[in-house]
Protein backbone atom coordinates (compact mmCIF):
# COMPACT_ATOMS: atom_id res chain seq x y z
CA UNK A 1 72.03 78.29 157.17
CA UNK A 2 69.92 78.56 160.03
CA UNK A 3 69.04 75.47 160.72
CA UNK A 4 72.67 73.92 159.54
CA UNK A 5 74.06 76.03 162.32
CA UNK A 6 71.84 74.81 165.06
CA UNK A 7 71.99 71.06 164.18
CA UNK A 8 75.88 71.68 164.18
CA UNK A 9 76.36 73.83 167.78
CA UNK A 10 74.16 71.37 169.54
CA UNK A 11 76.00 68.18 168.93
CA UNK A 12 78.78 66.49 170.17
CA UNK A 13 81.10 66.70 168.52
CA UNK A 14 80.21 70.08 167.33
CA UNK A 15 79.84 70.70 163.48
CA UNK A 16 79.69 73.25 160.86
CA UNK A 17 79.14 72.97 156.95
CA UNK A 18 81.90 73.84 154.60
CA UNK A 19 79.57 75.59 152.32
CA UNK A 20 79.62 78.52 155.21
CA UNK A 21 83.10 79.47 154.65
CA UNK A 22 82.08 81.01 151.00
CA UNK A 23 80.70 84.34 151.88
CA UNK A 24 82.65 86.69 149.95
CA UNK A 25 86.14 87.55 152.05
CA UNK A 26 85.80 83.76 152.59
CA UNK A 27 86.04 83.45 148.74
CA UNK A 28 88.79 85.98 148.66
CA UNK A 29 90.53 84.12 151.26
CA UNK A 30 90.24 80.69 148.89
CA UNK A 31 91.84 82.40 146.36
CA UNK A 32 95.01 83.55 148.23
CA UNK A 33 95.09 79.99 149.52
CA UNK A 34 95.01 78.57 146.06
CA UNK A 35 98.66 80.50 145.37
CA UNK A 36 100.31 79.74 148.56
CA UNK A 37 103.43 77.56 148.06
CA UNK A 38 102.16 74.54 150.62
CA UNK A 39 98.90 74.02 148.81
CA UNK A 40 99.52 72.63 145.66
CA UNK A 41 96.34 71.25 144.35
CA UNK A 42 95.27 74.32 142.59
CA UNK A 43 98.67 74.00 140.46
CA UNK A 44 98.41 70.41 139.75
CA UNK A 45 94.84 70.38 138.97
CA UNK A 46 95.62 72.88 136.47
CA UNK A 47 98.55 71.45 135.19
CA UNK A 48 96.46 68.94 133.98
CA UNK A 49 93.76 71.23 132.40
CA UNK A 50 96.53 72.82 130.26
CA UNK A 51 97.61 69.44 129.12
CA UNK A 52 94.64 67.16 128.56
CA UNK A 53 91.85 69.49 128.51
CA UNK A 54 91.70 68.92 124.63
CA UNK A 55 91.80 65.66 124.92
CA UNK A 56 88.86 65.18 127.57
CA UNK A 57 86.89 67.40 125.18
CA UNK A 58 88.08 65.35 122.01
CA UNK A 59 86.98 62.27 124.10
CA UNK A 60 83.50 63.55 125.29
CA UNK A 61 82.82 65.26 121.48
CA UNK A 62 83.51 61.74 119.94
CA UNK A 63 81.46 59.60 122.12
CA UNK A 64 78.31 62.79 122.52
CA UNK A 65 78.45 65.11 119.90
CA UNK A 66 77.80 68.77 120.06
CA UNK A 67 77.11 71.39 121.17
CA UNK A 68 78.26 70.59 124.64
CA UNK A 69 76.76 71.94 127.61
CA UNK A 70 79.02 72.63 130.73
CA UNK A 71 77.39 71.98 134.51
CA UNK A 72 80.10 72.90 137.42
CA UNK A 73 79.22 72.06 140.92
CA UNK A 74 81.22 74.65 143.21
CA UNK A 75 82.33 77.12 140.46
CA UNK A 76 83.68 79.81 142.29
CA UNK A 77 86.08 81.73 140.19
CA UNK A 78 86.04 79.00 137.33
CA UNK A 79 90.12 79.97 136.65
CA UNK A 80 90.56 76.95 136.13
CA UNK A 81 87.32 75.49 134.34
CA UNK A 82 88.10 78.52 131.77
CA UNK A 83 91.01 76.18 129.95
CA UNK A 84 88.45 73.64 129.27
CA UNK A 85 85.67 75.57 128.16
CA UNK A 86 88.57 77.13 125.66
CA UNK A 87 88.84 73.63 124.53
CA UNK A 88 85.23 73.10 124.29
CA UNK A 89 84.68 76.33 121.65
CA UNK A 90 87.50 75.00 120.19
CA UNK A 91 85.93 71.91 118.75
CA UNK A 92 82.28 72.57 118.72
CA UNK A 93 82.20 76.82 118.31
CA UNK A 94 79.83 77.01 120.94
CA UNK A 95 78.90 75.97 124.30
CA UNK A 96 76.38 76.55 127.79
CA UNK A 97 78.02 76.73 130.50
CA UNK A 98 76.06 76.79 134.22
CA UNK A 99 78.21 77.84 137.01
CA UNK A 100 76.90 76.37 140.28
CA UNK A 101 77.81 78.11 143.86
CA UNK A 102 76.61 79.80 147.35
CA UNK A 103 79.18 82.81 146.87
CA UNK A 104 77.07 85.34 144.29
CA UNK A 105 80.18 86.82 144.23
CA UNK A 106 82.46 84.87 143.34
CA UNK A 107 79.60 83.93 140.30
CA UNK A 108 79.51 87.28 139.09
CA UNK A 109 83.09 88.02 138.97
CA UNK A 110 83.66 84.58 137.25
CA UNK A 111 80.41 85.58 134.90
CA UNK A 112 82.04 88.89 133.59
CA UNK A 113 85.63 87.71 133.30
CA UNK A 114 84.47 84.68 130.93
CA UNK A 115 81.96 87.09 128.87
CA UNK A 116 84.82 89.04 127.80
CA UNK A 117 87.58 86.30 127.31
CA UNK A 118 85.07 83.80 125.52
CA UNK A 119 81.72 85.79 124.04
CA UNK A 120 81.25 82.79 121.91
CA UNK A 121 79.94 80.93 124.99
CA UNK A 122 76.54 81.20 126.73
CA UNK A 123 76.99 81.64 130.47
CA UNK A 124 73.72 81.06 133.00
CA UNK A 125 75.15 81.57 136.67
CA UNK A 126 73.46 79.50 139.53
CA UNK A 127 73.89 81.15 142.94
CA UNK A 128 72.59 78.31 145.02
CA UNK A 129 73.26 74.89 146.72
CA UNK A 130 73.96 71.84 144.90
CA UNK A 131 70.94 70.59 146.05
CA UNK A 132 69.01 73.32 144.93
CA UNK A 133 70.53 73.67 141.70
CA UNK A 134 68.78 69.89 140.80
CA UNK A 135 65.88 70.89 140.31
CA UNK A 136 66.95 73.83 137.79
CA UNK A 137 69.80 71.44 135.42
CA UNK A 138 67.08 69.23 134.42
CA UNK A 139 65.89 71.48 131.38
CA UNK A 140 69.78 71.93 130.14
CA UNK A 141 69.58 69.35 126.71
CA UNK A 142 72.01 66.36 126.58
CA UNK A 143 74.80 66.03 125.97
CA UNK A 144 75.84 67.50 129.08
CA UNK A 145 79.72 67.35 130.76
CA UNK A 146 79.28 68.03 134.57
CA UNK A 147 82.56 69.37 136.54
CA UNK A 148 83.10 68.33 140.41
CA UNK A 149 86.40 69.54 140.67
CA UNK A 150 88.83 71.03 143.31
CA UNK A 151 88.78 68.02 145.16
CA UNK A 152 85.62 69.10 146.57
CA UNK A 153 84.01 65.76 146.86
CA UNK A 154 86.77 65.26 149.66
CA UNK A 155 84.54 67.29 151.79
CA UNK A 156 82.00 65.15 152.22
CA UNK A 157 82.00 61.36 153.13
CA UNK A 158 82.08 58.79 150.78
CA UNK A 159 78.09 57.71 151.23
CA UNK A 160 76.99 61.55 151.04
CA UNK A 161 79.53 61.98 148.03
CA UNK A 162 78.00 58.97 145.98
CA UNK A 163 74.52 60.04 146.63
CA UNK A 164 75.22 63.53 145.58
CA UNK A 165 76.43 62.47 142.14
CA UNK A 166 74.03 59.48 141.91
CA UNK A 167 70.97 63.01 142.63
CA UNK A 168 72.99 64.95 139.64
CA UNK A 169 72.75 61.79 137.43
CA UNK A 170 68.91 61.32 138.18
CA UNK A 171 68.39 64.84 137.29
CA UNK A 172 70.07 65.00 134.12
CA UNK A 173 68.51 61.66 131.89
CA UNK A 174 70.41 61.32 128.75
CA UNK A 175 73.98 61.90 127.79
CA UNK A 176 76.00 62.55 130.72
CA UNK A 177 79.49 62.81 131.67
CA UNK A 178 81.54 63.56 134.69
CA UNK A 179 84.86 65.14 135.30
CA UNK A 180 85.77 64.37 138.83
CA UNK A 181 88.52 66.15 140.56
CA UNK A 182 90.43 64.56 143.67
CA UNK A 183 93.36 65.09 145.57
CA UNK A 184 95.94 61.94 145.62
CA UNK A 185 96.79 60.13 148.50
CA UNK A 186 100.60 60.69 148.98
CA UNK A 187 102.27 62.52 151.84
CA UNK A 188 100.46 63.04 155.07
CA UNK A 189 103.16 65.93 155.83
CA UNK A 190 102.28 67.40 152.45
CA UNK A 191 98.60 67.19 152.65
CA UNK A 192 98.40 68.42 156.57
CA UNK A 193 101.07 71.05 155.04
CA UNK A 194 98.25 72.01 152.87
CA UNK A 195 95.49 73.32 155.21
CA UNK A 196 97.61 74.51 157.38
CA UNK A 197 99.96 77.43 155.76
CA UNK A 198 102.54 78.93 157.46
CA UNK A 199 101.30 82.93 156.20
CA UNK A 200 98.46 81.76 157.98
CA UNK A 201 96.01 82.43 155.42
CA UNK A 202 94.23 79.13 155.76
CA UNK A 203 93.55 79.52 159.59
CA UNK A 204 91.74 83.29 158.80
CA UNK A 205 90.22 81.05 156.30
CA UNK A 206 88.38 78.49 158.80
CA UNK A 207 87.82 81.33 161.57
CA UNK A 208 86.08 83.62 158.54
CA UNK A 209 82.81 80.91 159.19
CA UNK A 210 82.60 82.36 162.81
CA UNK A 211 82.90 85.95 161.06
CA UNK A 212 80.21 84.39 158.52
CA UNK A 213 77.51 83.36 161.37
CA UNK A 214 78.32 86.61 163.53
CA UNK A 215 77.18 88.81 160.67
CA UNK A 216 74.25 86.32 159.47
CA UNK A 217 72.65 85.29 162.54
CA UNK A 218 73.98 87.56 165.18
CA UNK A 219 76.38 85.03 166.55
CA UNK A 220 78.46 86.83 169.58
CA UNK A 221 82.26 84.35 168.41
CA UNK A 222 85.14 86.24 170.17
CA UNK A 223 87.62 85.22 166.73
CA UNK A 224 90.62 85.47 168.84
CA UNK A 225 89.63 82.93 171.49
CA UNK A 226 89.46 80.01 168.68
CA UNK A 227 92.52 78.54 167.51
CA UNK A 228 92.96 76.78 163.91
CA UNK A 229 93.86 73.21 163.91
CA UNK A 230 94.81 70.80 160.88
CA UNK A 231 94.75 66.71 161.34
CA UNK A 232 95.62 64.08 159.46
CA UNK A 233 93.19 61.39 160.01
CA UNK A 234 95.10 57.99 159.01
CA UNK A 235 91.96 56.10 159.24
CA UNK A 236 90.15 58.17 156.90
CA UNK A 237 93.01 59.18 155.10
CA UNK A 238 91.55 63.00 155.58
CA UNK A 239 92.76 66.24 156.65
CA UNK A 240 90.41 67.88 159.18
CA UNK A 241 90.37 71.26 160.10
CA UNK A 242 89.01 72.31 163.32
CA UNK A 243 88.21 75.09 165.11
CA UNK A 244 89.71 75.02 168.79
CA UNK A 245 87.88 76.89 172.06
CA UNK A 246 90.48 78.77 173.73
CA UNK A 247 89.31 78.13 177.67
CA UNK A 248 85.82 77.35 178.34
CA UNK A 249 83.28 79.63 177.13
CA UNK A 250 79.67 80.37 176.16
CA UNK A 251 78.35 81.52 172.78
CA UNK A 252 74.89 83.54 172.45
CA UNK A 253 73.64 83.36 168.41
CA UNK A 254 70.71 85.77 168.71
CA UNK A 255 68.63 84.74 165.66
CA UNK A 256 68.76 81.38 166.76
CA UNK A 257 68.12 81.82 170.22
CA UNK A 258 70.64 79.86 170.97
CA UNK A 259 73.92 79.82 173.75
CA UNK A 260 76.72 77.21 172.37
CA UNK A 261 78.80 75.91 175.21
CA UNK A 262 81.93 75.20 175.18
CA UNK A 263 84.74 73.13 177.24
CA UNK A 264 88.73 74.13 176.81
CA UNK A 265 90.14 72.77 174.05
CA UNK A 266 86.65 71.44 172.54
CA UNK A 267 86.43 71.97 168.58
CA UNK A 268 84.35 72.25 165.86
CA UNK A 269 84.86 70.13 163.33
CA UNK A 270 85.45 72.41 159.71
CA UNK A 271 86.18 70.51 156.90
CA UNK A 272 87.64 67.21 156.16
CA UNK A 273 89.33 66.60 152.92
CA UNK A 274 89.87 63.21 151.45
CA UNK A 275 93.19 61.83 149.89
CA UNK A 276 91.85 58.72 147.52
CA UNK A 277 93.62 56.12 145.83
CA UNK A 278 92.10 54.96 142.22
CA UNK A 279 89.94 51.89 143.87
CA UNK A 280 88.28 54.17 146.12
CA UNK A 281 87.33 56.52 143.87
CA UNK A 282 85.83 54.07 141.37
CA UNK A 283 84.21 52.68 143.87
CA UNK A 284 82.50 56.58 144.42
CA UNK A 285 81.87 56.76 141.42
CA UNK A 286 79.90 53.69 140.89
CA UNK A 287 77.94 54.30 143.47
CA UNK A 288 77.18 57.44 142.27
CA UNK A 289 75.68 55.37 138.78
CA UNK A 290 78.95 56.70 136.43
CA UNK A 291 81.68 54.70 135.21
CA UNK A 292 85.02 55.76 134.95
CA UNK A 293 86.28 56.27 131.82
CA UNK A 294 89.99 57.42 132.08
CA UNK A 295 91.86 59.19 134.33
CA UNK A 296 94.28 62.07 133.97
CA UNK A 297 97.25 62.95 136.48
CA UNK A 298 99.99 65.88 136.82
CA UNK A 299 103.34 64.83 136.01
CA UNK A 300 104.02 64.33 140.02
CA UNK A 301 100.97 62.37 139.88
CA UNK A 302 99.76 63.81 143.36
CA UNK A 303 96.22 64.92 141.60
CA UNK A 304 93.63 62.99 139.35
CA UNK A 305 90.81 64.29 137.09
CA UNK A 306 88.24 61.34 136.25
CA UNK A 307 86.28 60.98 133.47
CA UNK A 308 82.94 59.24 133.95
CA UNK A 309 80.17 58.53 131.90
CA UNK A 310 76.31 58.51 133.44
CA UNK A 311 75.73 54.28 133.38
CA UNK A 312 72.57 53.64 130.46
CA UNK A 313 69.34 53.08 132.72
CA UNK A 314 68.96 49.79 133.81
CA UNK A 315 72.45 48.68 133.40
């Protein structure tokens, strides 16, 4: 965190990972986001678990075999990840599931809610990085279903996105599968709508990382003298969200040593989140060494989940 802070208050533009949002009132926060009437990923995403989850375990079952083991980068509160791991003691009576995320808290919560609505499963909670995580997956046996879902790949760029999946294949040799979940490029209005709620739950949201590094690293951020911004980048076909300096000002983050500068109206840049047509994300995923299988919408068809399957070595 350290060092991610740094890198990101000494460049231009200025930077900050969206993995530092998740401390736990930023995990509280998501959740209140996920119900808010302008962002309707959360809905759709599930509207598709409730209809197809059955099927994408039917699907993986046929092709793998049992007992199937459950990977989820960015678990959080798994609400949604619960419907398929139903499915998955459905057909096989058993499963592992490995919750991946930064937010112990969110982990444990998720951890005891699922030990008492599905004892037949086997739960091993991760609090970590992705990155870190890699190097603890690789002993969980094939056949193996890994969850990306959310639309969390939209935060990173394409290249970082395909490398990240292409690290998770590496790591887990064998039977592998991928359920990939992305937000739909449709309305800019809607998807700007999205980050930027009119309860304003999303803007406490993106300040919450100032909160984040003031209590971590003795960062001096006045809140109140940053403003929350949402963009839609047509080139990118992204929503950023930015944090904007209220007047010119200077920043002291005492662990680091460190006095941030800022100009009026500079920003840091949040989060961006990525609106993908199909081509794009096969092309993702094919860079990340899975091929798509089939893909799943809502019945507005403004969300996908993609099922891939981990390309045979050498092919």
């Amino acid at each position: 965190m350290a060092d991610d802070v740094r890198r990101g208050l000494t460049r231009f533009p200025k930077t900050l990972p969206p993995y530092l949002f998740y401390d736990e009132a930023g995990s509280s926060l998501y959740e209140r986001i996920t119900e808010l009437p302008e962002y309707y990923l959360t809905r759709a995403e599930r509207e598709i678990f409730v209809t197809q989850a059955a099927e994408i375990v039917d699907r993986v079952g046929r092709s793998a075999g049992g007992p199937l083991s459950v990977i989820e980068l960015g678990a959080g509160s798994a609400s949604k990840t619960e419907i398929l791991l139903q499915a998955v003691l459905a057909r096989h009576g058993r499963g592992l599931y490995l919750p991946i995320d930064v937010s112990a808290t969110a982990l444990a919560g998720a951890e005891a809610r699922l030990r008492r609505s599905l004892p037949r499963l086997s739960i091993r909670s991760l609090p970590m990085t992705h990155a870190e995580s890699l190097r603890v997956i690789a002993d969980v046996a094939p056949p193996r279903l890994v969850l990306f879902i959310g639309s969390s790949v939209g935060n990173l760029p394409d290249g970082e996105a395909s490398a990240l999946l292409r690290r998770t294949r590496e790591a887990l040799p064998g039977e592998t599968w991928l359920l990939l979940g992305t937000d739909l490029r449709t309305s800019p209005e809607m998807h700007r709508a999205a980050y930027d709620d009119a309860a304003g739950v999303t803007a406490a949201f993106n300040k919450n990382i100032l909160t984040h590094i003031n209590r971590e690293l003795g960062g001096h951020f006045d809140i109140g003298r940053f403003r929350h911004l949402a963009r839609w980048n047509e080139a990118a076909s992204c929503v950023e969200m930015h944090l904007e300096s209220v007047g010119a000002q200077e920043i002291a983050v005492d662990h680091l040593a460190l006095r941030a500068r800022f100009e009026a109206g500079e920003t840091i840049h949040t989060e961006s989140s990525v609106k993908y047509d199909l081509p794009r994300v096969a092309r993702l995923l094919e860079a990340g060494d899975f091929r798509l299988e089939a893909t799943y919408h809502d019945r507005a068809r403004r969300f996908g989940l993609h099922l891939a399957r981990a390309r045979a070595a050498g092919r």
